[in-house]
C-alpha atoms as a PDB file:
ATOM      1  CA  UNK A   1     117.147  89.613  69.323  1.00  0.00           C
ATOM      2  CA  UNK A   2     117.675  93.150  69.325  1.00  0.00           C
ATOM      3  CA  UNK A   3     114.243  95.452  69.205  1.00  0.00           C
ATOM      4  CA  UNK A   4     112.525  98.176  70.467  1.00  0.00           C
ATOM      5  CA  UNK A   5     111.851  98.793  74.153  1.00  0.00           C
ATOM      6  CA  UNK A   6     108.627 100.079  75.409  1.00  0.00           C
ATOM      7  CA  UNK A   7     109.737 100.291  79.237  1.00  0.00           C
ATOM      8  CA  UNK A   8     113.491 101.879  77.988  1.00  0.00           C
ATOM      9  CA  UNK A   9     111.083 104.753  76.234  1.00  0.00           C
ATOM     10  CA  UNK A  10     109.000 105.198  79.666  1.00  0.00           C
ATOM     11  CA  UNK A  11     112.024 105.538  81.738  1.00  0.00           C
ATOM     12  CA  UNK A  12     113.788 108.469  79.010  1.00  0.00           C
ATOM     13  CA  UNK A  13     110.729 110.114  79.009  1.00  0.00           C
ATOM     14  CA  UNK A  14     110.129 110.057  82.989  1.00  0.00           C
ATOM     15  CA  UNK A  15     113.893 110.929  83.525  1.00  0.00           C
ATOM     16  CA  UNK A  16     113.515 113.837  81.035  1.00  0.00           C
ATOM     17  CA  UNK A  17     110.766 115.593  82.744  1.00  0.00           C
ATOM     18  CA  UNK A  18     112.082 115.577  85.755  1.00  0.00           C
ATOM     19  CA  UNK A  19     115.435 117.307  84.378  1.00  0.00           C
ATOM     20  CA  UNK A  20     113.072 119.449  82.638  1.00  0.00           C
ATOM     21  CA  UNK A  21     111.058 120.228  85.778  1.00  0.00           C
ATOM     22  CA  UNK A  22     113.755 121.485  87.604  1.00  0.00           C
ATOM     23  CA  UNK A  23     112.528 118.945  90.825  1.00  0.00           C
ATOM     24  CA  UNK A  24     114.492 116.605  91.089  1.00  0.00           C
ATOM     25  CA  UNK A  25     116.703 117.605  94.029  1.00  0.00           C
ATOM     26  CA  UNK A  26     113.682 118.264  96.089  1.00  0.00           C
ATOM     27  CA  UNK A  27     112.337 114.696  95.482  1.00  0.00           C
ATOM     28  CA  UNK A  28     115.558 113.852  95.907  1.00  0.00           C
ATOM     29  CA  UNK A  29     116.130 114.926  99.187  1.00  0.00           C
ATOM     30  CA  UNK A  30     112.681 113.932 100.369  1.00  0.00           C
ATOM     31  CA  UNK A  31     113.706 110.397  99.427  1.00  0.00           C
ATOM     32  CA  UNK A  32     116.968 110.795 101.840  1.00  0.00           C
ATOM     33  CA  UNK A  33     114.780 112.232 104.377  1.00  0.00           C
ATOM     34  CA  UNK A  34     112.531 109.061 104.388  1.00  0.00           C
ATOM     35  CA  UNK A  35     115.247 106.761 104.562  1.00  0.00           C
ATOM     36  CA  UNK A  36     117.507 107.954 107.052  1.00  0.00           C
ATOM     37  CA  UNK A  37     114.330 108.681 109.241  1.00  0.00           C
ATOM     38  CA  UNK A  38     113.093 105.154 109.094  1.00  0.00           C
ATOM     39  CA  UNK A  39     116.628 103.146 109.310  1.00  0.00           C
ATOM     40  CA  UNK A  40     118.914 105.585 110.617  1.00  0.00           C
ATOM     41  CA  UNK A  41     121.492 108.594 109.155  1.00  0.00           C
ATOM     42  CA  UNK A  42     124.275 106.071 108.562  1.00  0.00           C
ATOM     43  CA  UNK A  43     124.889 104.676 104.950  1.00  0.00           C
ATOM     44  CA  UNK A  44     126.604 101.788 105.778  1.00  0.00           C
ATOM     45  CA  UNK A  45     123.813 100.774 108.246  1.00  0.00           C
ATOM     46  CA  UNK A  46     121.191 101.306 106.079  1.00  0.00           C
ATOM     47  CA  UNK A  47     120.963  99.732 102.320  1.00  0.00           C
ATOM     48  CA  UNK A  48     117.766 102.277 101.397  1.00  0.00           C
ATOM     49  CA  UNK A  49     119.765 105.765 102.431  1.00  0.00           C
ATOM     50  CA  UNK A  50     122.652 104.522 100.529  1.00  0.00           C
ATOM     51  CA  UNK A  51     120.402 103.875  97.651  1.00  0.00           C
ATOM     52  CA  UNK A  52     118.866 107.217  98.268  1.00  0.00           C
ATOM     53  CA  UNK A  53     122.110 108.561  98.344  1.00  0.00           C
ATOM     54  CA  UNK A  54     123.525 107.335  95.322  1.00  0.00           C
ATOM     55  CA  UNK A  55     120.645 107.907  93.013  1.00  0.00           C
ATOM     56  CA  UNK A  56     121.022 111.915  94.303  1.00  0.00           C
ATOM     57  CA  UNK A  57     124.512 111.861  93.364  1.00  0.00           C
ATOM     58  CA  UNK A  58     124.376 110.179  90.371  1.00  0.00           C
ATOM     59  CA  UNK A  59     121.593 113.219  89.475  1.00  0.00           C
ATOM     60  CA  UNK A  60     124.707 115.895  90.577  1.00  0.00           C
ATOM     61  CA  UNK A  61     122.900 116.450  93.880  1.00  0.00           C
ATOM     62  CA  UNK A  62     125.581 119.011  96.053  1.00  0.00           C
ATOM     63  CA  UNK A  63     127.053 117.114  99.251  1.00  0.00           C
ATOM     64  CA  UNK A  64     125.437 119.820 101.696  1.00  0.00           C
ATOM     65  CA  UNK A  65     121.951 119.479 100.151  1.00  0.00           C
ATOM     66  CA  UNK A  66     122.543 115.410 101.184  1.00  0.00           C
ATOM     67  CA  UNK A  67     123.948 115.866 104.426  1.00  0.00           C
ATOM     68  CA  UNK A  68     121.349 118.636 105.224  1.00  0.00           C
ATOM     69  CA  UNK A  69     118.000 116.034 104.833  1.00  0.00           C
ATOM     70  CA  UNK A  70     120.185 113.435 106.826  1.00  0.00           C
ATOM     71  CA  UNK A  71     120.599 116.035 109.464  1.00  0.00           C
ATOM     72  CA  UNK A  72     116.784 116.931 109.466  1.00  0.00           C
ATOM     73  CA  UNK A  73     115.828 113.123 109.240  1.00  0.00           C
ATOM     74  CA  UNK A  74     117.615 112.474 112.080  1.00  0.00           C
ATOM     75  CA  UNK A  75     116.650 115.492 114.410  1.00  0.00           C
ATOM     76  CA  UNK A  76     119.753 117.414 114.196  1.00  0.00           C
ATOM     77  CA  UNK A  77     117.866 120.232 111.975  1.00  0.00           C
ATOM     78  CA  UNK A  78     114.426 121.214 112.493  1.00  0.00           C
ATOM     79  CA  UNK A  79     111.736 119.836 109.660  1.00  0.00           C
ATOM     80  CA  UNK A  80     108.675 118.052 108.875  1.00  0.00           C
ATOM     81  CA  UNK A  81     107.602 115.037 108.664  1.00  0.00           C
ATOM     82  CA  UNK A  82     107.023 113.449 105.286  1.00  0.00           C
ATOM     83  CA  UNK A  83     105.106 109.800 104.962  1.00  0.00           C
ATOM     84  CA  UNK A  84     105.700 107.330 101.976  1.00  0.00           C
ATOM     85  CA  UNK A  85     102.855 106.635 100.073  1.00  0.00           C
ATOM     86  CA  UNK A  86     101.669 105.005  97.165  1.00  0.00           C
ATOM     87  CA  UNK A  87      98.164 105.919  95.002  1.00  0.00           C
ATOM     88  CA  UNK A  88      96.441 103.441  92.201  1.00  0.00           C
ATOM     89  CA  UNK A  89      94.358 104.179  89.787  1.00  0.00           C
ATOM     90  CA  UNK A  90      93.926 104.400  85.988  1.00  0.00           C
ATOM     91  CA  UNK A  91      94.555 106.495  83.275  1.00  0.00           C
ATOM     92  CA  UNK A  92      92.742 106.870  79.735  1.00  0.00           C
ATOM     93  CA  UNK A  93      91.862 103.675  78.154  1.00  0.00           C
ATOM     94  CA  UNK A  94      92.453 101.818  81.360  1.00  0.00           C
ATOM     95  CA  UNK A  95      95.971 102.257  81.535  1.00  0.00           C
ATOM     96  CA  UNK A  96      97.366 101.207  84.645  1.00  0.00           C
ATOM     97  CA  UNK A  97      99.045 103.688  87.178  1.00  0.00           C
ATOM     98  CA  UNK A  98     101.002 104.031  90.106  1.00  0.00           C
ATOM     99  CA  UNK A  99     101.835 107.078  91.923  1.00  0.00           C
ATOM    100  CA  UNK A 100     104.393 107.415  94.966  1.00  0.00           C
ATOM    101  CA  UNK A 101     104.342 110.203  97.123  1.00  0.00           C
ATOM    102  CA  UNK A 102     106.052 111.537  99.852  1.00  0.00           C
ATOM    103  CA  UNK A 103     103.440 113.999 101.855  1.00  0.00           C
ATOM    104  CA  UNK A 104     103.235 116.098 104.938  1.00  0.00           C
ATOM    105  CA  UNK A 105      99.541 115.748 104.289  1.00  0.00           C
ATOM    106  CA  UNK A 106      97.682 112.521 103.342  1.00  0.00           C
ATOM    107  CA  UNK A 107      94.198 114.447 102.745  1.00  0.00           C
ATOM    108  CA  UNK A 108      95.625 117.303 100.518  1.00  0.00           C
ATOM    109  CA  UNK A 109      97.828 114.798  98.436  1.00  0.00           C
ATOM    110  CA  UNK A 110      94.496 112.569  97.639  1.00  0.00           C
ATOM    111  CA  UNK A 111      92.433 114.982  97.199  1.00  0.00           C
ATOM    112  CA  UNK A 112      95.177 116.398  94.332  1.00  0.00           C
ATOM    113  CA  UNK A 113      95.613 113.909  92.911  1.00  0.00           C
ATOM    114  CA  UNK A 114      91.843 112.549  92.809  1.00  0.00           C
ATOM    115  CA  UNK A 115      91.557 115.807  90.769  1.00  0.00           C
ATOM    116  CA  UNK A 116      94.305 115.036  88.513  1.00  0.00           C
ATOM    117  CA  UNK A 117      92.756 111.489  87.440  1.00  0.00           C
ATOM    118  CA  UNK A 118      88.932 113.008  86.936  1.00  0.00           C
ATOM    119  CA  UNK A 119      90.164 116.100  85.214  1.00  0.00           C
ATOM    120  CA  UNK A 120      92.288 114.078  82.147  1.00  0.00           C
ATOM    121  CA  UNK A 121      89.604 110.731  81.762  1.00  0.00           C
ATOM    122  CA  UNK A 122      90.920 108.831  84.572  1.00  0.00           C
ATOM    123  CA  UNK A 123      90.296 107.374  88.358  1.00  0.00           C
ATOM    124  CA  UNK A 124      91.730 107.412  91.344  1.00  0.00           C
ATOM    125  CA  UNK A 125      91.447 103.460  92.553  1.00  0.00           C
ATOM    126  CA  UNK A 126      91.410 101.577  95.582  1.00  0.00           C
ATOM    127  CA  UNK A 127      94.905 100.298  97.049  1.00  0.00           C
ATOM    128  CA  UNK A 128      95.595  97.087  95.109  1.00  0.00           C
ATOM    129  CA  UNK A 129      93.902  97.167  92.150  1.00  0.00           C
ATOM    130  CA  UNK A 130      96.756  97.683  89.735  1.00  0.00           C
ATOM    131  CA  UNK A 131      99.890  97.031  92.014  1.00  0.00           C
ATOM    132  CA  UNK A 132      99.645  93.292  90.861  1.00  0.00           C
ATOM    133  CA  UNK A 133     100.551  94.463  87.099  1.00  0.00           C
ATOM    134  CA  UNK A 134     103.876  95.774  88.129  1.00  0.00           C
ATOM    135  CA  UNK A 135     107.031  94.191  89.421  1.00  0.00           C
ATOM    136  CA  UNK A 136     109.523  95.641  91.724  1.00  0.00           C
ATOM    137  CA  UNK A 137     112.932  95.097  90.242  1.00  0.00           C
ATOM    138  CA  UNK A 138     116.550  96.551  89.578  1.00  0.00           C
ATOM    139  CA  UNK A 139     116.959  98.323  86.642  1.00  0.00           C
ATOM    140  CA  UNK A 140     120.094  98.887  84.624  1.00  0.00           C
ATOM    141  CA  UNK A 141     120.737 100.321  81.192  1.00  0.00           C
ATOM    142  CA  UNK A 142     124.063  99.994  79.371  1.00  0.00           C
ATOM    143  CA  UNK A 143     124.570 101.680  76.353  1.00  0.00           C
ATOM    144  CA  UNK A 144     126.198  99.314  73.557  1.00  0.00           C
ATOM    145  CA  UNK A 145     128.760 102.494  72.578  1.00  0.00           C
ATOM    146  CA  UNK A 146     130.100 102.805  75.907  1.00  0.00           C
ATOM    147  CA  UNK A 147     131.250  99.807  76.695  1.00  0.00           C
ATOM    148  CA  UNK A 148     133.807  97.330  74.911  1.00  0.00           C
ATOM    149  CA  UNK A 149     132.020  94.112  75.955  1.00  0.00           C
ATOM    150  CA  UNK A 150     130.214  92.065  73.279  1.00  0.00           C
ATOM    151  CA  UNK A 151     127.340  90.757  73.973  1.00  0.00           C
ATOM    152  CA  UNK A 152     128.675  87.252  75.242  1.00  0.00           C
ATOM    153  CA  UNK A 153     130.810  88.661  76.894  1.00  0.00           C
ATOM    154  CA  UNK A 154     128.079  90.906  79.059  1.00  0.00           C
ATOM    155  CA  UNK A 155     125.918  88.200  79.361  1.00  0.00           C
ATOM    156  CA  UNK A 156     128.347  86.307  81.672  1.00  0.00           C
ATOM    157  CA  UNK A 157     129.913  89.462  83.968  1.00  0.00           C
ATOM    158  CA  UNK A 158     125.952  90.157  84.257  1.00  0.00           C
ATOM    159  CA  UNK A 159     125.038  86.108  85.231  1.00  0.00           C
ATOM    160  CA  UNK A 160     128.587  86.131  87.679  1.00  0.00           C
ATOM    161  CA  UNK A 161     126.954  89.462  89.460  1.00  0.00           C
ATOM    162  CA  UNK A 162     123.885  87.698  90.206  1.00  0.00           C
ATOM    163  CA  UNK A 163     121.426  89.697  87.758  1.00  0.00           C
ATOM    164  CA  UNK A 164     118.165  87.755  87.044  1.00  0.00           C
ATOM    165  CA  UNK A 165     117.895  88.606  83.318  1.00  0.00           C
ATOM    166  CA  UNK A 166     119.592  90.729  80.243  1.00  0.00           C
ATOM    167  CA  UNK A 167     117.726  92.096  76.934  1.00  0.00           C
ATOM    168  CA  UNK A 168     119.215  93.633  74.046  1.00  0.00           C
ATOM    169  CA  UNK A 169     117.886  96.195  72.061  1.00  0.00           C
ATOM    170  CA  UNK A 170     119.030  98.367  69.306  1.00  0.00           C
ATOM    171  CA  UNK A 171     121.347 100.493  71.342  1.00  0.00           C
ATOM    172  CA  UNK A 172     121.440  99.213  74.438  1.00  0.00           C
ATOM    173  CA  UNK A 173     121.992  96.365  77.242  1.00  0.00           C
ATOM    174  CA  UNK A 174     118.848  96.246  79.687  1.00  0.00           C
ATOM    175  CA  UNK A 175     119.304  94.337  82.915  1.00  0.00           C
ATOM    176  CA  UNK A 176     116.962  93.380  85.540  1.00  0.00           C
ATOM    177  CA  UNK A 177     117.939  91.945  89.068  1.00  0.00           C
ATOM    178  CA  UNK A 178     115.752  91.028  92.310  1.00  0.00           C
ATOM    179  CA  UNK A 179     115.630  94.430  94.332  1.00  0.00           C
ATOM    180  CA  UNK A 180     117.605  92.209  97.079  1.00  0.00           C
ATOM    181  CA  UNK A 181     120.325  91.950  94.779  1.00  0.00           C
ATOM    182  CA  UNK A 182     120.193  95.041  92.681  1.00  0.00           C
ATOM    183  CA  UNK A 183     122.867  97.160  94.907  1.00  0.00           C
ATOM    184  CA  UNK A 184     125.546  93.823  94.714  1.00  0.00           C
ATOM    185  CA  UNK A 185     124.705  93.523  90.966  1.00  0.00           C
ATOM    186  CA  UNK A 186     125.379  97.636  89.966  1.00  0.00           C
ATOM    187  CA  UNK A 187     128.577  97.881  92.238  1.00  0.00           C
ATOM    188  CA  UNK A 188     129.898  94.656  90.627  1.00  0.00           C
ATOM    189  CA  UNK A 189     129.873  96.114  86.962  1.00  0.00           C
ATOM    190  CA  UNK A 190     130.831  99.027  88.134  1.00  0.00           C
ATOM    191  CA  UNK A 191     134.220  97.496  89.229  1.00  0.00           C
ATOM    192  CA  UNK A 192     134.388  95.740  86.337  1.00  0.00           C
ATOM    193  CA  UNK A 193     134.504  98.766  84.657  1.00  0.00           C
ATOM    194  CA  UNK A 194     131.128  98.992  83.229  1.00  0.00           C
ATOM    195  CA  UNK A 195     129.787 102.503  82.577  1.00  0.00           C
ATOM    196  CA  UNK A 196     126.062 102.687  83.583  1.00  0.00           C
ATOM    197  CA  UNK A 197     123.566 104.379  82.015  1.00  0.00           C
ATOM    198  CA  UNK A 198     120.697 103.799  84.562  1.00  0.00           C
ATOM    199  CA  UNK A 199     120.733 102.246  87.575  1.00  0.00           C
ATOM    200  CA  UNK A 200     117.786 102.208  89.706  1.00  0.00           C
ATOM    201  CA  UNK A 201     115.034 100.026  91.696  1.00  0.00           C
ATOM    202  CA  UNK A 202     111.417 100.688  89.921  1.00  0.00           C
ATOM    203  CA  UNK A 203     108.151  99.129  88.971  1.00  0.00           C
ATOM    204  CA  UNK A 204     108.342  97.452  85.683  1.00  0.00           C
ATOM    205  CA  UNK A 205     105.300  96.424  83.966  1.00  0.00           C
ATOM    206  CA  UNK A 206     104.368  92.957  82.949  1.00  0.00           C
ATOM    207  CA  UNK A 207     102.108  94.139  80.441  1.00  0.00           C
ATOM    208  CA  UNK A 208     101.397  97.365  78.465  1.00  0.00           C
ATOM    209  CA  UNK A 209      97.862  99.356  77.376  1.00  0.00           C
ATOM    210  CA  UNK A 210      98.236 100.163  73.929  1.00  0.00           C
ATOM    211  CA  UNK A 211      96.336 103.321  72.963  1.00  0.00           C
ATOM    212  CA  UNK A 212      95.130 105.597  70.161  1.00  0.00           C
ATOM    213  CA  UNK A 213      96.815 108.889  69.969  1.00  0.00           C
ATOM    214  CA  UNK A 214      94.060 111.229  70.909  1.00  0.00           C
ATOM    215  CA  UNK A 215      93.804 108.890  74.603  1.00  0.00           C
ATOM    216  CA  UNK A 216      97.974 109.012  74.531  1.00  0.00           C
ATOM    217  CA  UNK A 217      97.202 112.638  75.019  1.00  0.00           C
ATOM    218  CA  UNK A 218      95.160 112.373  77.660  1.00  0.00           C
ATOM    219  CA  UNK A 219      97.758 110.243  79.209  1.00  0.00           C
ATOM    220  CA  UNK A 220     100.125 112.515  78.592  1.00  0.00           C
ATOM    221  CA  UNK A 221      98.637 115.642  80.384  1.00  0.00           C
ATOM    222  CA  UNK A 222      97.601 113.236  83.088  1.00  0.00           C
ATOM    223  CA  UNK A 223     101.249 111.916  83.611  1.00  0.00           C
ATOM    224  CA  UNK A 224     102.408 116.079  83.444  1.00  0.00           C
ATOM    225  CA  UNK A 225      99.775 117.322  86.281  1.00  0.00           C
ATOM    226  CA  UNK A 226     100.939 114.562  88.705  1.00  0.00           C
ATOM    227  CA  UNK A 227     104.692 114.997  88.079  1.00  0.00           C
ATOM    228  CA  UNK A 228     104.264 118.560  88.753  1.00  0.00           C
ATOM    229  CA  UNK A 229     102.519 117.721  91.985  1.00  0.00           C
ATOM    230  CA  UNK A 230     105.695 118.729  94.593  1.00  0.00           C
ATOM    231  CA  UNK A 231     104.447 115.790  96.593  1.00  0.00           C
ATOM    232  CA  UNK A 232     104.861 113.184  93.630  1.00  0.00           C
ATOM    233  CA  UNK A 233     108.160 111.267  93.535  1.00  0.00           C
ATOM    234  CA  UNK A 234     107.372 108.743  91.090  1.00  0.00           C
ATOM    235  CA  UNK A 235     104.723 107.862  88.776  1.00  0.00           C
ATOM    236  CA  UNK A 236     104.440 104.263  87.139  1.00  0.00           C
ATOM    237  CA  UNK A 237     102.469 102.852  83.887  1.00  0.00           C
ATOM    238  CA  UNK A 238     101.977 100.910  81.322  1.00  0.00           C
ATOM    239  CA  UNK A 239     101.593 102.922  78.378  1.00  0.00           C
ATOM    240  CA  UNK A 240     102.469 101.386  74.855  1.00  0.00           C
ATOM    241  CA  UNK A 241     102.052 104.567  72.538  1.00  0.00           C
ATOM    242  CA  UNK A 242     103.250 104.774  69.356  1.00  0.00           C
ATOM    243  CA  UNK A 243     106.876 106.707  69.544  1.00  0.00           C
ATOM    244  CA  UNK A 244     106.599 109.093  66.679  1.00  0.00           C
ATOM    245  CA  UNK A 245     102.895 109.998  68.665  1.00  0.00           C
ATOM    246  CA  UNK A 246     105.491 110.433  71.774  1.00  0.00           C
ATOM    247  CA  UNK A 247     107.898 112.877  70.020  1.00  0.00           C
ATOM    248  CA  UNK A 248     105.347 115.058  68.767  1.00  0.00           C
ATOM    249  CA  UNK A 249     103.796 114.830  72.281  1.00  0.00           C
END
């Protein structure tokens, strides 16, 4: 049955600010950095650059901007050296949230983002204590007006490509796949024919927090001072706000 989608909303939102921010090719790049230093500078060679890869052209990320954090992964350019992290904690109301980073400093990033947490009615947490409420999976969106495939029709390219589930909601086809087989899954529709909306490996929720507005602002302002952390590549959680309380937010 079509309906409303709570992670769909989280995702807009997330992908919004970071348009909004301006950021986005710097996390970008980071990413790239990470994964060609850990597994190599070739794509072919290594399934997490070409993820890394694709997601930063997908976001219009120039060729020489990829090519220069390969180069500087790899030792051909002089840079630092960024480690992958991931922070826990909770927002207002208990909400749950994750936070990856990718940091040339482990002290000044917790220390940040401890800050953050106390500063908007939240707490930093120890490793663990919310990672168990989210599930890593692939993630793609179709939008119901760009493609000519009922429903049906979907259903089966997306069950032939090896996708683990479809949803439908009001405007859109929502598709989750094991991470394993998230890359085979996207390329599939994609040579199908199937336009894409979103395509990505993230950290769904199995539940959501449902809050009253004045906490959803909290949450808000919370979710804004750790995306504007330069350090911050992602942040997860599981939010269920009201969405006309989100559009005035």
């Amino acid at each position: 049955m079509a309906g409303h989608s709570k992670w769909k909303n989280i995702q807009r939102r997330k992908n919004a600010q970071d348009a909004k921010r301006g950021k986005i090719f710097m996390r970008l790049a980071k990413e790239i950095f990470v994964a060609a230093k850990e597994g190599g500078g070739d794509p072919d060679m290594n399934p997490s650059l070409r993820l890394a890869i694709d997601k930063a052209k997908s976001n219009n990320m120039p060729n020489d901007n990829i090519d220069r954090a390969i180069k500087k992964a790899t030792g051909d350019l002089d840079g630092v050296n960024y480690e992958e992290l991931t922070y826990e904690g909770y927002g207002p109301g208990g909400v749950a949230v994750m936070v990856q980073v990718l940091t040339d400093n482990k002290n000044r990033i917790a220390s940040e983002l401890r800050y953050a947490f106390n500063k908007n009615g939240g707490n930093l947490g120890e490793n663990g204590c919310v990672a168990f409420m989210f599930d890593r999976k692939g993630y793609i969106v179709i939008n119901k007006d760009a493609t000519e495939l009922d429903e049906d029709d979907l259903m089966l390219e997306v069950i032939e490509a090896g996708a683990d589930e479809m949803e439908t909601t009001e405007d859109s086809y929502e598709i989750y796949t094991d991470p394993d087989n998230f890359t085979e899954v996207r390329d599939q529709l994609r040579d199908n024919g199937v336009s894409l909306d979103t395509a990505e490996i993230t950290m769904v929720p199995q539940t959501y927090s449902p809050l009253e507005e004045n906490d959803v602002k909290k949450m808000m302002k919370l979710i804004d001072m750790l995306e504007d952390n330069e350090d911050v590549q992602d942040v997860y959680h599981n939010l269920d706000a009201d969405e006309e309380v989100l559009e005035q937010l």
